[in-house]
PDB file of N, CA and C in Angstrom:
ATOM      1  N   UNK A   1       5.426   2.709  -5.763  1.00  0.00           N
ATOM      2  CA  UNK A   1       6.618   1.956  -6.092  1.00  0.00           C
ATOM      3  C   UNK A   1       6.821   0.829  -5.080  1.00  0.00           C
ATOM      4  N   UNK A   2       6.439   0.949  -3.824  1.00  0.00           N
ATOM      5  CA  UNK A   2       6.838  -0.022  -2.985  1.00  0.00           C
ATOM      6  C   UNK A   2       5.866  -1.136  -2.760  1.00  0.00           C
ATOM      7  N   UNK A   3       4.508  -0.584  -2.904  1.00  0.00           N
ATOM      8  CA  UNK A   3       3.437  -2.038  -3.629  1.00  0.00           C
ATOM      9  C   UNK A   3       3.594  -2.412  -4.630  1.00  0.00           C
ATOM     10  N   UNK A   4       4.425  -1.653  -5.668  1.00  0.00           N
ATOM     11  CA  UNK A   4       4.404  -2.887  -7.174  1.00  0.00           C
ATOM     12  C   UNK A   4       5.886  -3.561  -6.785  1.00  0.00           C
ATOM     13  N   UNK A   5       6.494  -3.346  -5.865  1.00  0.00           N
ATOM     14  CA  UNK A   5       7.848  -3.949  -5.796  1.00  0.00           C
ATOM     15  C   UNK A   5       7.568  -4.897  -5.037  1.00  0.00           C
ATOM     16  N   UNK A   6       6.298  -4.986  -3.974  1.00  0.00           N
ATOM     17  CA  UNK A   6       5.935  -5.923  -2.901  1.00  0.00           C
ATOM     18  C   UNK A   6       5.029  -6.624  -3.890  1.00  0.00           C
ATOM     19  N   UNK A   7       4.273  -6.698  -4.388  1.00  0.00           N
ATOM     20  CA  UNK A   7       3.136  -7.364  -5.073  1.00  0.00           C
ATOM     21  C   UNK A   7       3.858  -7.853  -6.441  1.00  0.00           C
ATOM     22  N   UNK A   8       4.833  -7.285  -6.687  1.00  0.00           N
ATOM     23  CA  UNK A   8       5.627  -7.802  -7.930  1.00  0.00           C
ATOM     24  C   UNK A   8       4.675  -7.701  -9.339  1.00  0.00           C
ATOM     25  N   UNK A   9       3.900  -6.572  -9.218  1.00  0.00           N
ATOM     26  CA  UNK A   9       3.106  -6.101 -10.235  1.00  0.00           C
ATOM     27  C   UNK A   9       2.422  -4.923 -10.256  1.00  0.00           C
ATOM     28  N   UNK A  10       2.384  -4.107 -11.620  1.00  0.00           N
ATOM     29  CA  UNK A  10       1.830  -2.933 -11.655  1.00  0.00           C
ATOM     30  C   UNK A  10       0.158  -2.550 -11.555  1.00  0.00           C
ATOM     31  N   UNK A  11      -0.635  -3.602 -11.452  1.00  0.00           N
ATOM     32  CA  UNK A  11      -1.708  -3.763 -11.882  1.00  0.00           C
ATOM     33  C   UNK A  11      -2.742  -3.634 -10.120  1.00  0.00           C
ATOM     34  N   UNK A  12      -1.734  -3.841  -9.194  1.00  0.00           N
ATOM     35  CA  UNK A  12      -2.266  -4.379  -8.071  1.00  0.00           C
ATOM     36  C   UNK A  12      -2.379  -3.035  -7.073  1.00  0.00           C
ATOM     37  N   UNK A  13      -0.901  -2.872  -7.245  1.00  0.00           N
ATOM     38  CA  UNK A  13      -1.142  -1.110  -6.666  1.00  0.00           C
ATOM     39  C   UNK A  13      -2.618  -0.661  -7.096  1.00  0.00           C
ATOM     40  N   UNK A  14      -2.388  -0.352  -8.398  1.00  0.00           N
ATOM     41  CA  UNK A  14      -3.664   0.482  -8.731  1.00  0.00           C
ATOM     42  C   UNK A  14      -4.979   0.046  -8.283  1.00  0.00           C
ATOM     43  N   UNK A  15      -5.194  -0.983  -8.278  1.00  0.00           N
ATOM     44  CA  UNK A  15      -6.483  -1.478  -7.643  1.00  0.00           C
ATOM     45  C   UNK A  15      -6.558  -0.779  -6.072  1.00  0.00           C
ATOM     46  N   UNK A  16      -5.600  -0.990  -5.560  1.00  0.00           N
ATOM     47  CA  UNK A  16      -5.581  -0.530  -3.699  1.00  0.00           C
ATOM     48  C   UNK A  16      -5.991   0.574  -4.226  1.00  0.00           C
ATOM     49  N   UNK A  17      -4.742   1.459  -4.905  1.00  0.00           N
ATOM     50  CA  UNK A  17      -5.214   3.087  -5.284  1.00  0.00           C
ATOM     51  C   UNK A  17      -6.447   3.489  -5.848  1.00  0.00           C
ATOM     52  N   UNK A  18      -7.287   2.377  -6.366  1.00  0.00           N
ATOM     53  CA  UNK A  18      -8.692   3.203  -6.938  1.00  0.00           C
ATOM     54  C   UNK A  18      -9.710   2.693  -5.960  1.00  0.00           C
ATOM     55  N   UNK A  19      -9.258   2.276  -4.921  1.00  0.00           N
ATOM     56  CA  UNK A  19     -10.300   1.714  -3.764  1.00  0.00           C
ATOM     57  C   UNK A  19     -10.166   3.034  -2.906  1.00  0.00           C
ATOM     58  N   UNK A  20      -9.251   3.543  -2.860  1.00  0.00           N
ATOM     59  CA  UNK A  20      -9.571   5.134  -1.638  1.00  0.00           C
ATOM     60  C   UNK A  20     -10.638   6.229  -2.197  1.00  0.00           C
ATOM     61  N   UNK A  21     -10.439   6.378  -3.706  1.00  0.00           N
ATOM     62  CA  UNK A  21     -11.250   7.730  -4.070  1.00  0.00           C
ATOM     63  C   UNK A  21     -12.694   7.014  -4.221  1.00  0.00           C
ATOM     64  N   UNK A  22     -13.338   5.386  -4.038  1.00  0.00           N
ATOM     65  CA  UNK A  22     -14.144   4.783  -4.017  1.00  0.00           C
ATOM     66  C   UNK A  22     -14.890   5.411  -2.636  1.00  0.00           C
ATOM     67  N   UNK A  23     -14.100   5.528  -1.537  1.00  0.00           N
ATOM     68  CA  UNK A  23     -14.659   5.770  -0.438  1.00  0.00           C
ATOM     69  C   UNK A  23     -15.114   6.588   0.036  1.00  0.00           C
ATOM     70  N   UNK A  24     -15.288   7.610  -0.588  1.00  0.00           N
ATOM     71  CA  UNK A  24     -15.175   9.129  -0.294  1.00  0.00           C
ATOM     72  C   UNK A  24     -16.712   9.583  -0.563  1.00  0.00           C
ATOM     73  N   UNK A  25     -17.236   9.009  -1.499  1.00  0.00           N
ATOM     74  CA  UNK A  25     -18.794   9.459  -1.560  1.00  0.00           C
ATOM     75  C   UNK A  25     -19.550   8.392  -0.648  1.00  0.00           C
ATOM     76  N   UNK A  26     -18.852   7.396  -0.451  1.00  0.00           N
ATOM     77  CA  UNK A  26     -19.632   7.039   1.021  1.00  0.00           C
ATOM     78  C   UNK A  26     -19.881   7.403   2.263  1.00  0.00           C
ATOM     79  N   UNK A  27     -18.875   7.674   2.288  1.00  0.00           N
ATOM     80  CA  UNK A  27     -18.737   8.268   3.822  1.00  0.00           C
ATOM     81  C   UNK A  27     -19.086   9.636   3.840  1.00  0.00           C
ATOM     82  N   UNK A  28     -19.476  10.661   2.913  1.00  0.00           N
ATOM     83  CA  UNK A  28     -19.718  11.623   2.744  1.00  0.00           C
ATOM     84  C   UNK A  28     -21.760  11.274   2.605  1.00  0.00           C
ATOM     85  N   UNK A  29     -22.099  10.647   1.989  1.00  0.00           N
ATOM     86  CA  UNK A  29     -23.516   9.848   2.079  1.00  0.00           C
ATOM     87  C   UNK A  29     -23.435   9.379   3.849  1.00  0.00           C
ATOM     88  N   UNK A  30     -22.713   8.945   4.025  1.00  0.00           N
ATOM     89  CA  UNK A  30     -23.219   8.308   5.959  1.00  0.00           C
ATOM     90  C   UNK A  30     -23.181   9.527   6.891  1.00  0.00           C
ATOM     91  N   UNK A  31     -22.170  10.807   5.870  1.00  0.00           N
ATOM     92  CA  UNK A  31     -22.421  11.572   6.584  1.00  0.00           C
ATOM     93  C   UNK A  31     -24.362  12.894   6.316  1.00  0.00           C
ATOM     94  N   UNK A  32     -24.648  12.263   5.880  1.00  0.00           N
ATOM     95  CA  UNK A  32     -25.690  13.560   5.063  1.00  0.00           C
ATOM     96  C   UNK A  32     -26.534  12.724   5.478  1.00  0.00           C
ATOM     97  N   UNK A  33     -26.229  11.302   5.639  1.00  0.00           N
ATOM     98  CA  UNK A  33     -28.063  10.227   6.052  1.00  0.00           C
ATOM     99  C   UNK A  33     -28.057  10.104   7.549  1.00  0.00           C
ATOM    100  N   UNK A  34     -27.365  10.393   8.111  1.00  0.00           N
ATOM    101  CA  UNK A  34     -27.040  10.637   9.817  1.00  0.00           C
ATOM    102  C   UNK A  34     -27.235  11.759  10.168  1.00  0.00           C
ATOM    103  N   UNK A  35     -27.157  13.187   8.867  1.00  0.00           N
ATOM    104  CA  UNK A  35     -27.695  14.105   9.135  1.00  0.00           C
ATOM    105  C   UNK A  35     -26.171  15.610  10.191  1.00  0.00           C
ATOM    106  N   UNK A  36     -25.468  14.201   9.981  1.00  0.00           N
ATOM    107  CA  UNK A  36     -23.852  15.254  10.328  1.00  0.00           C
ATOM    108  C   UNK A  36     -23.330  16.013   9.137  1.00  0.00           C
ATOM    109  N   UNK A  37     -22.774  16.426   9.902  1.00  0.00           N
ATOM    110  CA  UNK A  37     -21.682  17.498   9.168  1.00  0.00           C
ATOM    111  C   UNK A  37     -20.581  17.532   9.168  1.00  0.00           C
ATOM    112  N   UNK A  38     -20.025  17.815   7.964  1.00  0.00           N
ATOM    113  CA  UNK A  38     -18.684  17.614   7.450  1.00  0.00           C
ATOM    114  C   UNK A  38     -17.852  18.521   8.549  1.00  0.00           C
ATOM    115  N   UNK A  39     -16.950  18.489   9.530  1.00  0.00           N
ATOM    116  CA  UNK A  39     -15.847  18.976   9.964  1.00  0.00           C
ATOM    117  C   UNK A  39     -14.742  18.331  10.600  1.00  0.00           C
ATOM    118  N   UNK A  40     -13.885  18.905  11.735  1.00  0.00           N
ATOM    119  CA  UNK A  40     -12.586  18.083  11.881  1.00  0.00           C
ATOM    120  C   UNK A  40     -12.676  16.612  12.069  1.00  0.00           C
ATOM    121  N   UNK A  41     -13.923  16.427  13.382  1.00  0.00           N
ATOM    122  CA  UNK A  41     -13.444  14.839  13.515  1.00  0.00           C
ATOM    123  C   UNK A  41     -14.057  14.212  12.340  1.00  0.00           C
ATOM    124  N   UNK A  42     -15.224  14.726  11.456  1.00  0.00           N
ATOM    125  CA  UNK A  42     -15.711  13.716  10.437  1.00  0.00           C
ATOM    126  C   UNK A  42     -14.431  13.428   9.598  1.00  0.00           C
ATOM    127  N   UNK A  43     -13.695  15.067   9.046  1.00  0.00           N
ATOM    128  CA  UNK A  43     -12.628  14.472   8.279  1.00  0.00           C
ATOM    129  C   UNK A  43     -11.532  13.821   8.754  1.00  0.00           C
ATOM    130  N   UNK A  44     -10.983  13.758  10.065  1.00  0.00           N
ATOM    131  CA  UNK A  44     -10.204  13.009  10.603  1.00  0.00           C
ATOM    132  C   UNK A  44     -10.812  11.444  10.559  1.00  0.00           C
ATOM    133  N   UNK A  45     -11.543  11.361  10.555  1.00  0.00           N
ATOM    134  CA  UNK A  45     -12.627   9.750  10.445  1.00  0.00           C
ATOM    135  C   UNK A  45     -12.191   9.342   8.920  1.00  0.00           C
ATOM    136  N   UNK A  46     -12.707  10.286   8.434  1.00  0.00           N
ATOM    137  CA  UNK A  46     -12.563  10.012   6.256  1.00  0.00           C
ATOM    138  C   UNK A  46     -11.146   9.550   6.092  1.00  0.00           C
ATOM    139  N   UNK A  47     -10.107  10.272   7.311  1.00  0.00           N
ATOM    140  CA  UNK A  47      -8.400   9.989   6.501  1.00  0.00           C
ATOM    141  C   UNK A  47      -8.325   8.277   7.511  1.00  0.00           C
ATOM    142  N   UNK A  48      -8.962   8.151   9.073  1.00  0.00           N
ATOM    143  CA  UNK A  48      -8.833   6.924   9.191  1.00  0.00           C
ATOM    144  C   UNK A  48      -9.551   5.830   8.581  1.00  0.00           C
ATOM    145  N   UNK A  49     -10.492   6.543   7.727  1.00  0.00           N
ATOM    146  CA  UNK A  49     -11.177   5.364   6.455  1.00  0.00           C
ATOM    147  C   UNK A  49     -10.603   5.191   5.749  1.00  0.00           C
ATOM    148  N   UNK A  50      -9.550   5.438   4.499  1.00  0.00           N
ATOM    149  CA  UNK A  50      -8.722   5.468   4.134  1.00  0.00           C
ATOM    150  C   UNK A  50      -7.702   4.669   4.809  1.00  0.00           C
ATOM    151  N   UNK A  51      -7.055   4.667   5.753  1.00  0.00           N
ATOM    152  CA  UNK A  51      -5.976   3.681   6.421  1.00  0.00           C
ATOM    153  C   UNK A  51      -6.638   2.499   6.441  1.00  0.00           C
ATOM    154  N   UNK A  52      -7.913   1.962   7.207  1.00  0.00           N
ATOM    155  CA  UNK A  52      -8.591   1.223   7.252  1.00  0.00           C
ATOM    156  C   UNK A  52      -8.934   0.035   5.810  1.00  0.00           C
ATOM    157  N   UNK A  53      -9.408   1.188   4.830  1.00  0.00           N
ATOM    158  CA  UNK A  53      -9.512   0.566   3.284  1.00  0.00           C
ATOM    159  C   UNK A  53      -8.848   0.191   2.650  1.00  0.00           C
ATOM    160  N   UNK A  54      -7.673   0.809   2.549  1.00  0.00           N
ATOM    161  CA  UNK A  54      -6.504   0.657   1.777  1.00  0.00           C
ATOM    162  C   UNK A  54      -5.794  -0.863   2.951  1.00  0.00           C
ATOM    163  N   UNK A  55      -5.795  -0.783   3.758  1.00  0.00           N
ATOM    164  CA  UNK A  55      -5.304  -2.265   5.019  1.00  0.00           C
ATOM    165  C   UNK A  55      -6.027  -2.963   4.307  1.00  0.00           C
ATOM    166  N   UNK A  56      -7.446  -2.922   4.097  1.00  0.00           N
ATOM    167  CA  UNK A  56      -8.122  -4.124   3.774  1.00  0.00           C
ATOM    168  C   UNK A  56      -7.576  -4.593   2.203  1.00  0.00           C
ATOM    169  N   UNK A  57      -7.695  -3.853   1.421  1.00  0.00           N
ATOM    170  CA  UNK A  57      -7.139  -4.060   0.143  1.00  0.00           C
ATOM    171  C   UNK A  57      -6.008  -4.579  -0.485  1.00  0.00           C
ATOM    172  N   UNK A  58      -5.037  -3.832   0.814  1.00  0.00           N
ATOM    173  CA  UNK A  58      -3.507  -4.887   1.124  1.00  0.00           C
ATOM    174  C   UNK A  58      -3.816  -6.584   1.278  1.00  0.00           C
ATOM    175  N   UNK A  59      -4.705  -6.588   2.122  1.00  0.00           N
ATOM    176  CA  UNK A  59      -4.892  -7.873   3.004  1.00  0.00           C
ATOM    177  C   UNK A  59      -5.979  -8.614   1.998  1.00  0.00           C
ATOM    178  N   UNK A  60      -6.688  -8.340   1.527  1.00  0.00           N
ATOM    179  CA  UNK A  60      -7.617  -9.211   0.416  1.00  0.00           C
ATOM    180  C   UNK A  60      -6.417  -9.729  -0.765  1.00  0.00           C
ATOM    181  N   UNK A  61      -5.968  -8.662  -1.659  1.00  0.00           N
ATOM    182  CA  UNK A  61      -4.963  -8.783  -2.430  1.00  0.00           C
ATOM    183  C   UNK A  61      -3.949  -9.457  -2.076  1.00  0.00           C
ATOM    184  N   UNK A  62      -3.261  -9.674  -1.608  1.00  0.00           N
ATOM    185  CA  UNK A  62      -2.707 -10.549  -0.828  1.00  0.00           C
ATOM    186  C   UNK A  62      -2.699 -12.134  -0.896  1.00  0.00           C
ATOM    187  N   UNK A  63      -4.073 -12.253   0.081  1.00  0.00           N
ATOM    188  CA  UNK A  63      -4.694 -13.401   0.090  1.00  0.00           C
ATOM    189  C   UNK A  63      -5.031 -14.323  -0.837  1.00  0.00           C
ATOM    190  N   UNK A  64      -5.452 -13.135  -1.962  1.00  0.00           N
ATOM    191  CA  UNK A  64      -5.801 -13.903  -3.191  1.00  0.00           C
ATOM    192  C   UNK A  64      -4.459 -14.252  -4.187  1.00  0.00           C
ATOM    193  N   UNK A  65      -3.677 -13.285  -4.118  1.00  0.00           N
ATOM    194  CA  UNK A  65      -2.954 -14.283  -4.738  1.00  0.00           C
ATOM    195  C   UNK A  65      -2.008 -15.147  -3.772  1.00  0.00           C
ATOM    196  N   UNK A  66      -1.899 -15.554  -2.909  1.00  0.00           N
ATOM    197  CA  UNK A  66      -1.400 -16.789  -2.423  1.00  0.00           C
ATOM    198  C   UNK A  66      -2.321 -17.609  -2.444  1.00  0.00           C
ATOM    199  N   UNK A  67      -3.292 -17.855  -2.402  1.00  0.00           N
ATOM    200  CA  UNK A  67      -4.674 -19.048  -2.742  1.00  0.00           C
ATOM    201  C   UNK A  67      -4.455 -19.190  -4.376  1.00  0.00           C
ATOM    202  N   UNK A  68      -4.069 -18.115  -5.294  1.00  0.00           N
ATOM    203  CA  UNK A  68      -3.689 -18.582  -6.623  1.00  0.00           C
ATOM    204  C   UNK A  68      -2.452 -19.275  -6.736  1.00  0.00           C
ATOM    205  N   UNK A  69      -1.104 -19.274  -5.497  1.00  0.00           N
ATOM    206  CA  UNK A  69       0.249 -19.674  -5.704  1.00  0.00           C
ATOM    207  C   UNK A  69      -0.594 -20.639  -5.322  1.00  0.00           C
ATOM    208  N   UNK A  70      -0.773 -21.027  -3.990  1.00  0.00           N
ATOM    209  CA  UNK A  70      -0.451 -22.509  -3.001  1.00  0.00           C
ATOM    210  C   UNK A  70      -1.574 -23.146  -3.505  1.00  0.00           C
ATOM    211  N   UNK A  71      -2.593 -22.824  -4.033  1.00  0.00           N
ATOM    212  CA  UNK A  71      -3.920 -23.890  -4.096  1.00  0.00           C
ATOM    213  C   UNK A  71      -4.246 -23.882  -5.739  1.00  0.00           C
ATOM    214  N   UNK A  72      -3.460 -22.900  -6.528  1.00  0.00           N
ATOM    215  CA  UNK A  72      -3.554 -23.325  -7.859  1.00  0.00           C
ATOM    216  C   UNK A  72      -5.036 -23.044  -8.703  1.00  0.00           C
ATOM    217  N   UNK A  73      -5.716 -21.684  -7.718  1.00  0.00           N
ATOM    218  CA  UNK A  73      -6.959 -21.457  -7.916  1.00  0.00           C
ATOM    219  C   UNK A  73      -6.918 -20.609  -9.140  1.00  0.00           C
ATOM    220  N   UNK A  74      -7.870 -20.557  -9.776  1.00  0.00           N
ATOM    221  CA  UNK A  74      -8.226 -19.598 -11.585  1.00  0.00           C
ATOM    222  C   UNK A  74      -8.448 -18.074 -10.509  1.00  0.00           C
ATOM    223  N   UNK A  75      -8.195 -17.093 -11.451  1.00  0.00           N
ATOM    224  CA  UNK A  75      -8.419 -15.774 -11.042  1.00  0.00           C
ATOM    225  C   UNK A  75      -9.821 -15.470 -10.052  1.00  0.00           C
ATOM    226  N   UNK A  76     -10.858 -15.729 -10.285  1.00  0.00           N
ATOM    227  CA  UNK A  76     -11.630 -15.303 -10.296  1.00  0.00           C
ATOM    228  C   UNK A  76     -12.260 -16.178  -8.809  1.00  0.00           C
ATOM    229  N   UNK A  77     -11.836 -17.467  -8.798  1.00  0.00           N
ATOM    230  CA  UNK A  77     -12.030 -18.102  -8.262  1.00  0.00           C
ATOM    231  C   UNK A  77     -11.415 -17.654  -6.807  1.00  0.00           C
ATOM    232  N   UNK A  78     -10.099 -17.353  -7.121  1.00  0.00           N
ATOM    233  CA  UNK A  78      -9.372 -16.628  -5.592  1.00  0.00           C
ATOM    234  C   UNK A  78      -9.935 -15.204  -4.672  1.00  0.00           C
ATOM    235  N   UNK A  79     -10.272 -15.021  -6.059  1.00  0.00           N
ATOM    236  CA  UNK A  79     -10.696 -13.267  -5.983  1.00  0.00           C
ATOM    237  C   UNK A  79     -12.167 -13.624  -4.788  1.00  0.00           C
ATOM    238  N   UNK A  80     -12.650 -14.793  -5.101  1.00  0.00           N
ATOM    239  CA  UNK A  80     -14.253 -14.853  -4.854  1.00  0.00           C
ATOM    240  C   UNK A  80     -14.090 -15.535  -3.406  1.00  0.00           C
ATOM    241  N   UNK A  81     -12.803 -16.199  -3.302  1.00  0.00           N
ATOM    242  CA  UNK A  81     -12.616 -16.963  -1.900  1.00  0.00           C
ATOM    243  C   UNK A  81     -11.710 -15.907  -1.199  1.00  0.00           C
ATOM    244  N   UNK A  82     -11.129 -15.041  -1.386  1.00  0.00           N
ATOM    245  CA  UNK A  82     -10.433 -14.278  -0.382  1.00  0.00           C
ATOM    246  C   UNK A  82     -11.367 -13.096   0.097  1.00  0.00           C
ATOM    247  N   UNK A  83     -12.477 -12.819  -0.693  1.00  0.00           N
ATOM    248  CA  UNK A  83     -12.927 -11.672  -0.396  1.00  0.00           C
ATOM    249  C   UNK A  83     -14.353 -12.354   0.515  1.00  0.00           C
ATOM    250  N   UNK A  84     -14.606 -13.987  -0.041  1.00  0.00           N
ATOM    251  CA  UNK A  84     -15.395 -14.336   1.071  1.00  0.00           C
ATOM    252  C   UNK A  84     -15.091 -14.585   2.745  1.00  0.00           C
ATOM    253  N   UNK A  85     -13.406 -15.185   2.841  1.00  0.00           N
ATOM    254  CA  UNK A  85     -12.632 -15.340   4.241  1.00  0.00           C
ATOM    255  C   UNK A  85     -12.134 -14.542   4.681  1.00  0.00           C
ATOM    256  N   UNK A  86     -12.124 -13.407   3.991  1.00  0.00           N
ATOM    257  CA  UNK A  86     -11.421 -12.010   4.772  1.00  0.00           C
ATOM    258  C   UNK A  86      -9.985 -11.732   4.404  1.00  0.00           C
ATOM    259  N   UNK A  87      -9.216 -11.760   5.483  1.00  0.00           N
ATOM    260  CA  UNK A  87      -8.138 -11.436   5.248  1.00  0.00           C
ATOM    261  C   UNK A  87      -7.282 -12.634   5.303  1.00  0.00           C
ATOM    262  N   UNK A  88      -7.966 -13.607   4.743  1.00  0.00           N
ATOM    263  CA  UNK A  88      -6.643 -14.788   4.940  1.00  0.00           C
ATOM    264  C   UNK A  88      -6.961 -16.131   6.519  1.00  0.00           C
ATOM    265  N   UNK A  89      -8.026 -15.513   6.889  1.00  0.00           N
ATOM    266  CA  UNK A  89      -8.075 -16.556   8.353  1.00  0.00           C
ATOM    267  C   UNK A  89      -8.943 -17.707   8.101  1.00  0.00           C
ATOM    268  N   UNK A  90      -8.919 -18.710   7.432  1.00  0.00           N
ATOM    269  CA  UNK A  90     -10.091 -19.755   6.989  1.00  0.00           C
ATOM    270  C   UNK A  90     -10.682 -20.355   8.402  1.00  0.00           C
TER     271      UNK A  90
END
């Protein structure tokens, strides 16, 4: 509720929200190709991946649509320049 009230759309949350359960067979793969094992600090790592991902997703989303307000860019076009500059720092 408080990202579609900040983002002023329902569509955007969900994107952040389907980027966390994205992460989870990765880091579960970095853990099995490194040859570790799943316990406290790995899963304490997995929940600060998660803070980490979901920040970034804030901060891409974001970006892109203010490059669609202020610069008047097509969807796809913002999508392709915010996720190339990061979080907004040109």
């Amino acid at each position: 509720m408080i990202l579609a009230s900040q983002f002023e759309s329902v569509i955007h949350p969900v994107t952040i929200l389907v980027s966390l359960p994205l992460s989870v067979p990765f880091a579960l793969f970095s853990l099995w190709a490194l040859g570790d094992t799943l316990n406290l600090y790995s899963a304490l790592g997995v929940l600060v991946l998660f803070g980490v991902v979901k920040k970034n997703a804030i901060l891409q989303i974001d970006h892109m649509n203010n490059l669609r307000r202020r610069d008047g860019l097509l969807r796809h076009e913002a999508v392709m320049q915010a996720n190339r500059t990061g979080s907004g720092r040109s």
